[in-house]
Protein backbone atom coordinates (compact mmCIF):
# COMPACT_ATOMS: atom_id res chain seq x y z
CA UNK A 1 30.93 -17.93 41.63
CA UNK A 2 29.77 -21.37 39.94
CA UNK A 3 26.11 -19.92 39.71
CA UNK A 4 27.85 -16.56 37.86
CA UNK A 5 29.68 -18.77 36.00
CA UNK A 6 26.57 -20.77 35.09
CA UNK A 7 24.68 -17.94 33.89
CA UNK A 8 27.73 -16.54 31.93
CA UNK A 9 27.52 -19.62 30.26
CA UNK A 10 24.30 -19.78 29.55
CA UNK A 11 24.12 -16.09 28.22
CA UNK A 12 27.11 -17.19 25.91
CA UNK A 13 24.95 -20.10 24.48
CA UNK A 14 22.08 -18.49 23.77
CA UNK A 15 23.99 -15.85 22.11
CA UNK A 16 25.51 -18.78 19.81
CA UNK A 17 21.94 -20.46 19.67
CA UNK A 18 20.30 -17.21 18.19
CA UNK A 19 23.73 -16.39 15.74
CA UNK A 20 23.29 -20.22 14.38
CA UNK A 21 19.27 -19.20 13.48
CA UNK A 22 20.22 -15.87 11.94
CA UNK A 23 19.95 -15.87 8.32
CA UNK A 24 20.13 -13.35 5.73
CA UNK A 25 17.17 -12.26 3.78
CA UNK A 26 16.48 -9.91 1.26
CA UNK A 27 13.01 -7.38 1.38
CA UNK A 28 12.04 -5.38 -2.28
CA UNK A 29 9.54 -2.51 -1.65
CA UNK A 30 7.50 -2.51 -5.22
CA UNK A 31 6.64 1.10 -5.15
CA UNK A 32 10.34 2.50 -4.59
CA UNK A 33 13.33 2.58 -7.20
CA UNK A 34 16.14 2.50 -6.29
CA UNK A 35 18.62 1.80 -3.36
CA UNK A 36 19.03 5.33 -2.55
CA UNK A 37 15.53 5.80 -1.84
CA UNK A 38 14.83 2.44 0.02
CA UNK A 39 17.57 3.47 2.68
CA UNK A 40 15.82 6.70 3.27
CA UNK A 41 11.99 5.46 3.84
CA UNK A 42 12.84 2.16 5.12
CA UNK A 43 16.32 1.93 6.54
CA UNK A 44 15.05 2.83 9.87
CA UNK A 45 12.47 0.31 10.13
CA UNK A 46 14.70 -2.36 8.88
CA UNK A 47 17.07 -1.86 11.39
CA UNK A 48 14.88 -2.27 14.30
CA UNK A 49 13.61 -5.33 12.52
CA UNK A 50 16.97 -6.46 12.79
CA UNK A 51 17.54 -6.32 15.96
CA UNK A 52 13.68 -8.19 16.87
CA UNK A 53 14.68 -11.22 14.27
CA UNK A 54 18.50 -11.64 14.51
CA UNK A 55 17.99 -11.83 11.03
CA UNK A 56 20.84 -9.83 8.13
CA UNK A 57 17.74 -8.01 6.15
CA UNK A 58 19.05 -6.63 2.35
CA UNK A 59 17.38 -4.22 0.70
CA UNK A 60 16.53 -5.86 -3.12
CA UNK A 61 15.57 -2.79 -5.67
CA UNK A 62 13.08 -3.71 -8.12
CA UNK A 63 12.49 -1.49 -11.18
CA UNK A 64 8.48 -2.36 -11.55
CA UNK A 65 6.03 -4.61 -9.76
CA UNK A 66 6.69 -6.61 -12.73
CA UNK A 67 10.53 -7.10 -11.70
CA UNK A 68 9.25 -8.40 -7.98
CA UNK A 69 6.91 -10.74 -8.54
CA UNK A 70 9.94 -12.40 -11.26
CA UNK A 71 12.18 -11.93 -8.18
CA UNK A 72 9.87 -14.14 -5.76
CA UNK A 73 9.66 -16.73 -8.91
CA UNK A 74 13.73 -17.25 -8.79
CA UNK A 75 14.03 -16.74 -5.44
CA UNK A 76 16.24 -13.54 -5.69
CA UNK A 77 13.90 -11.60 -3.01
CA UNK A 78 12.21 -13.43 0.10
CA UNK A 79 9.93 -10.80 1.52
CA UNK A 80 8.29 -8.13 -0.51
CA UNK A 81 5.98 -5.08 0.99
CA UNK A 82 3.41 -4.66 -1.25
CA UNK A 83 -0.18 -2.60 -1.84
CA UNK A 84 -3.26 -4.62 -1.65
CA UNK A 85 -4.07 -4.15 -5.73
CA UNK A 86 -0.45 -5.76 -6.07
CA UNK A 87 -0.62 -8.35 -3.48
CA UNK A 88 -3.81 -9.83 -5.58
CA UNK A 89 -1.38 -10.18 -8.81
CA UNK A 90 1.46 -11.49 -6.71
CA UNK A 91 -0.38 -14.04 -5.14
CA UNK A 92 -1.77 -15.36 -8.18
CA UNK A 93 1.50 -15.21 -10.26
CA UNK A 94 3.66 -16.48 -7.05
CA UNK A 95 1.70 -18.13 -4.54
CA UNK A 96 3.95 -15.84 -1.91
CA UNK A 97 1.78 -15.45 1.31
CA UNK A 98 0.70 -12.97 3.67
CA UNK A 99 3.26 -12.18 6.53
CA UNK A 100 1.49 -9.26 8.26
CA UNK A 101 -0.67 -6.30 6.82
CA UNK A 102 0.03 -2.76 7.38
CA UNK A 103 -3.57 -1.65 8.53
CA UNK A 104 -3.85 2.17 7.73
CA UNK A 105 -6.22 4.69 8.82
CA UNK A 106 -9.08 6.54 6.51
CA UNK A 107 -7.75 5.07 3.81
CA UNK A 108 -10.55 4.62 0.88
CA UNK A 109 -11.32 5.88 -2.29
CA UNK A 110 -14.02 9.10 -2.89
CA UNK A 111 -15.43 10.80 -5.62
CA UNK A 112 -15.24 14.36 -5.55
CA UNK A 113 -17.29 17.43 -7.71
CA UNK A 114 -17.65 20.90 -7.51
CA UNK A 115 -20.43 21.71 -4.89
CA UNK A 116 -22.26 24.35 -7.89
CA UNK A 117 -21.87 21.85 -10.74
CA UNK A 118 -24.45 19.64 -12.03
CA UNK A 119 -23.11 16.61 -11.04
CA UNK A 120 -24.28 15.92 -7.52
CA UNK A 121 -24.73 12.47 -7.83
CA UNK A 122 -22.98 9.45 -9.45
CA UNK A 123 -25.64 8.95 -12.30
CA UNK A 124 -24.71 12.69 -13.48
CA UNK A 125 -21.66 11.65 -14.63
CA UNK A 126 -22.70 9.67 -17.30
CA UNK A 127 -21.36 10.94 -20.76
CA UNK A 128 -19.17 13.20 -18.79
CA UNK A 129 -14.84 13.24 -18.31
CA UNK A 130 -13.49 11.75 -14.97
CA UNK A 131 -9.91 12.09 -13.67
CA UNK A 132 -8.10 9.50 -12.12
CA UNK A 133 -4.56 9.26 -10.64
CA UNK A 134 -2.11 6.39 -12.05
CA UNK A 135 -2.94 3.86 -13.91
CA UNK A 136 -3.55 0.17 -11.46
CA UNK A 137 -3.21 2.27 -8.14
CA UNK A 138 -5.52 0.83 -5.86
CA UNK A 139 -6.74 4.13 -4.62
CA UNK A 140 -6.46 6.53 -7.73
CA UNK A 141 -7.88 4.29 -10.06
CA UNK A 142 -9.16 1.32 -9.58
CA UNK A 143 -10.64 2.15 -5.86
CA UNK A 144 -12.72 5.10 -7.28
CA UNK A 145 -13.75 3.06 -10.72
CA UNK A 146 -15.27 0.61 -8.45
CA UNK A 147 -16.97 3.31 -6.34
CA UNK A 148 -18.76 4.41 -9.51
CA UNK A 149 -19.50 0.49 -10.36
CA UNK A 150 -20.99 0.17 -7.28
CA UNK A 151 -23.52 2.95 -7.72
CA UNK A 152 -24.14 0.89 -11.01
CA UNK A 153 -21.64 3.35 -13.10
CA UNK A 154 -19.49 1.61 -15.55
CA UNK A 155 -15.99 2.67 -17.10
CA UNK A 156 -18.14 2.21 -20.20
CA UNK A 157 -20.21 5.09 -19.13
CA UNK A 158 -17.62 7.73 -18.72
CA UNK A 159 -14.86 9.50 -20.38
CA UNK A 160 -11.98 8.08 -18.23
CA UNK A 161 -8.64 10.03 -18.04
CA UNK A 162 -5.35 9.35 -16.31
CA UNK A 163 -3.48 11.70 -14.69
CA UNK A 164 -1.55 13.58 -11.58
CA UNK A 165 -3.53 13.86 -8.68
CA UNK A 166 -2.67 17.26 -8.91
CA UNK A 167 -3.42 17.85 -11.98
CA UNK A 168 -6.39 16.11 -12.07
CA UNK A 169 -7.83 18.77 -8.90
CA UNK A 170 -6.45 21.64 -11.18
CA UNK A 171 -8.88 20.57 -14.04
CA UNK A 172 -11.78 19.76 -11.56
CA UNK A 173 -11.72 23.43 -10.15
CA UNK A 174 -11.28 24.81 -13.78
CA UNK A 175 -14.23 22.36 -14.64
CA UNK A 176 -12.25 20.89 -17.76
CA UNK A 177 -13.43 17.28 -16.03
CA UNK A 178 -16.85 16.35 -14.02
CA UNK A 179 -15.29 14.76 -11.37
CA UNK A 180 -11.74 13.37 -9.82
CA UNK A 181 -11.09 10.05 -8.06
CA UNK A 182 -8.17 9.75 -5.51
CA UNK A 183 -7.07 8.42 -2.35
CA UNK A 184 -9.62 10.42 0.52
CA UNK A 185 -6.59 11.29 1.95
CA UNK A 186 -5.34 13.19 -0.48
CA UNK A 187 -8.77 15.01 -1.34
CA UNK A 188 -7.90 16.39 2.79
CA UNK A 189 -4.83 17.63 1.91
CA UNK A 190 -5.31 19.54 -1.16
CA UNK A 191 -8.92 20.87 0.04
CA UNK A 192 -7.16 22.05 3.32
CA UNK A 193 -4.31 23.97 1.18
CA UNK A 194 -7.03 25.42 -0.57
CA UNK A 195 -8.34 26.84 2.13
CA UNK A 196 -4.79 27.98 3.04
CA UNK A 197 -4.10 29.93 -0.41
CA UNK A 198 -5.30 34.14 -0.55
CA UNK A 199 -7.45 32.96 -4.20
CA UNK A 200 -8.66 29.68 -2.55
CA UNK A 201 -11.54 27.95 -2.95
CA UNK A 202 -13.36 26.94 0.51
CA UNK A 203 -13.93 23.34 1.75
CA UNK A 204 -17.09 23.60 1.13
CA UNK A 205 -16.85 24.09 -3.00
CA UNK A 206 -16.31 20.17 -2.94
CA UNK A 207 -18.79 17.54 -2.64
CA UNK A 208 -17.85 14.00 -1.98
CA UNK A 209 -20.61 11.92 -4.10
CA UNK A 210 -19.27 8.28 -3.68
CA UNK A 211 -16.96 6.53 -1.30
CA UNK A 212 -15.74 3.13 -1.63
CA UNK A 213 -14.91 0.85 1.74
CA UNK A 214 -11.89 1.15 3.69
CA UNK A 215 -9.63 -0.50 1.37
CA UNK A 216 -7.51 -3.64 2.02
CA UNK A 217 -4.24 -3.37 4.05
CA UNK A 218 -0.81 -3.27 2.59
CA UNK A 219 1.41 -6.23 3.62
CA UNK A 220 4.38 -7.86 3.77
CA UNK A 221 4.78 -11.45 1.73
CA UNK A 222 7.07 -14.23 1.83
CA UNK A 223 7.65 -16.16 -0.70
CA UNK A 224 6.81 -19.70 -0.88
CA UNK A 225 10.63 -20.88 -0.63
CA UNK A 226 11.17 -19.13 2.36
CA UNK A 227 11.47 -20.95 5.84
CA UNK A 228 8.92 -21.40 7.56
CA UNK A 229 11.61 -20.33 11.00
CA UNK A 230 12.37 -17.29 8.99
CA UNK A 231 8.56 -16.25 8.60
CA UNK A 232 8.05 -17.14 12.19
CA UNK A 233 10.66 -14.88 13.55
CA UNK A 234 9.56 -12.08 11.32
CA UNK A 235 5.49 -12.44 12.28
CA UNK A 236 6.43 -12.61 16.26
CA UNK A 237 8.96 -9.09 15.86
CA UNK A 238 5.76 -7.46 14.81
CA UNK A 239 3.32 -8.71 17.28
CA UNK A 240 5.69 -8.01 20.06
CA UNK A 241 7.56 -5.17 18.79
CA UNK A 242 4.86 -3.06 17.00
CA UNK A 243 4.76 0.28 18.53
CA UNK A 244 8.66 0.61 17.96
CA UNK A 245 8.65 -0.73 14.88
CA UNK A 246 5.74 1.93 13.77
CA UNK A 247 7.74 4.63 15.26
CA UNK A 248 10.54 3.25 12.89
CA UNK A 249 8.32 2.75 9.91
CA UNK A 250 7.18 6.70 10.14
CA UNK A 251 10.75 8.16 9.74
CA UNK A 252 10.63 7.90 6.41
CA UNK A 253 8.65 11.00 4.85
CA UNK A 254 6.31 8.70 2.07
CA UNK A 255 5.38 7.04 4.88
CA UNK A 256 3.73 9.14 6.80
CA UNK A 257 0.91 7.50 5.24
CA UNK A 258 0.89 5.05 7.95
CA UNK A 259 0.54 7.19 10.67
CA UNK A 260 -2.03 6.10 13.15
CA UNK A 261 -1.59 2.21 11.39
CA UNK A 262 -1.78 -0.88 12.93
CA UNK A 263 0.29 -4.25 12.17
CA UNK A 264 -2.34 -6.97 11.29
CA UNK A 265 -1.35 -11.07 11.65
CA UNK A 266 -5.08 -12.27 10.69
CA UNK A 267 -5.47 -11.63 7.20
CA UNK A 268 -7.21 -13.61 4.74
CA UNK A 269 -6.29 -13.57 1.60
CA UNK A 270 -10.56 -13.38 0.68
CA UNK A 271 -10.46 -10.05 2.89
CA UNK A 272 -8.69 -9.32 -0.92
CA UNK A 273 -11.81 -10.10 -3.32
CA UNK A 274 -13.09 -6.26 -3.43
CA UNK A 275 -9.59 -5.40 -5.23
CA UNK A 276 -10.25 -8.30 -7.49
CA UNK A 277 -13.09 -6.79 -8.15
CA UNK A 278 -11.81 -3.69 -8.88
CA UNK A 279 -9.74 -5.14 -11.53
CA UNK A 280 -12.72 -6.85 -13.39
CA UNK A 281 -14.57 -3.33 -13.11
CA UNK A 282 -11.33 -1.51 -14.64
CA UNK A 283 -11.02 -4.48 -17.26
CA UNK A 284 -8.55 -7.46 -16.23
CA UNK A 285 -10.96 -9.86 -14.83
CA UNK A 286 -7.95 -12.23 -14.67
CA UNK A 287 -6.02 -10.15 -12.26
CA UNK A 288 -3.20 -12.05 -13.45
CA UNK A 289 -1.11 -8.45 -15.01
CA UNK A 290 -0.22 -5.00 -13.44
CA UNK A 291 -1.98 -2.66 -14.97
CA UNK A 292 0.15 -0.01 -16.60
CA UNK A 293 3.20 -1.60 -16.48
């Protein structure tokens, strides 16, 4: 009975031990508005996360990437998941850090033409218009504008235009531009529901003719107030908890980006310097603004 007793005891005091480290801590997601929509990609995920840290997580809504990296400055927001062209603003602007990095599969930035057209190599798109998603996403815009630079194209060099994805594949196929840069993901999708539509063009009417790297990983920063205890708990819930925290990550539908990802804990923050690159090519050698905000 005294050995029951003991262990009762000692179950009791960890319990208190863990409730005494527990603190609360609030996450911002920079590309999501809004509380309603938070909850339904990430409320999952920040459950189980609960449960691995014994740490109160609160969603913080930001309005713009702008609005985060002011939140890390005051300390309203301790953790904020981030894309890799933001995370190379935030750092500079914050000094937050690197918690873990959200590795994810195929994803890079291509170049795509019409398989009959002229323009069946980068150089043939000199003079010529050149359709681009968003303005400052990493893989729209300023992943494919560094593709071209690094086949010695500058934006200089072409007639850049910003628009939907979608949009932008509309004009390709009607030929109003020379050539549309996106995410290569997306190029897979909408060549595969070409192939699904009666009127469709087949996947071989596109020609990929540049491809940046694998891009940079998404991640998770802390900002620099934040404890080092609380970072601690957080990095070890992901390195010992990943597969359930993946399966946790993928309930929300905009995520199913990360399907097949991979929780990283040894980034640098050089692994970064491409996207700084990037933003020199696109204009902001500084890196120190969001572009389009």
């Amino acid at each position: 009975m005294n050995r029951l007793m003991s262990l009762a005891a000692g179950a009791v005091l960890g319990m208190a031990s863990l409730a005494a480290q527990a603190e609360t801590v609030k996450l911002a997601v920079t590309d999501l508005v809004g509380m309603e929509e938070l909850q339904r990609e990430f409320g999952q995920f920040v459950k189980v996360l609960e449960e691995k840290t014994g740490d109160d997580i609160e969603f913080y809504p930001v309005t713009n990437r702008t609005a985060a990296v002011e939140a890390l400055r005051f300390k309203k927001v301790d953790f904020v998941m981030t894309g890799p062209a933001e995370y190379v603003v935030i750092k500079k602007r914050t000094n937050a850090n690197i918690v873990v990095g959200f590795s994810r599969p195929d994803y890079f930035a291509s170049v795509i033409t019409l398989s009959d057209s002229p323009y069946s190599n980068v150089k043939s798109l000199a003079g010529q218009k050149v359709a681009f998603g968003s303005v400052g996403s990493t893989s729209k815009h300023l992943g494919p504008m560094q593709a071209l630079a690094d086949y010695q194209l500058s934006r200089e060099d072409i007639d850049e235009i910003h628009t939907k994805i979608t949009v932008g594949w509309e004009s390709l196929k009607r030929g109003d531009v020379a050539a549309v840069g996106m995410n290569h993901l997306n190029f897979l999708k909408l060549r595969d529901k070409e192939a699904e539509k009666e009127d469709g063009l087949e996947a071989g009417a596109f020609r990929v003719i540049a491809r940046g790297p694998d891009l940079p990983n998404d991640v998770l920063m802390s900002g620099e107030h934040v404890d080092s205890a609380v970072i601690d708990r957080m990095r070890t819930a992901f390195t010992e908890n990943s597969q359930e925290l993946i399966a946790a990550i993928l309930a929300g539908d905009d995520n199913k980006k990360y399907t097949g990802m991979k929780f990283l804990t040894g980034i640098q923050d050089s692994d970064y310097d491409y996207v700084r690159s990037m933003y020199a090519t696109a204009g902001y050698p500084e890196y120190a603004d969001f572009i389009g905000d």
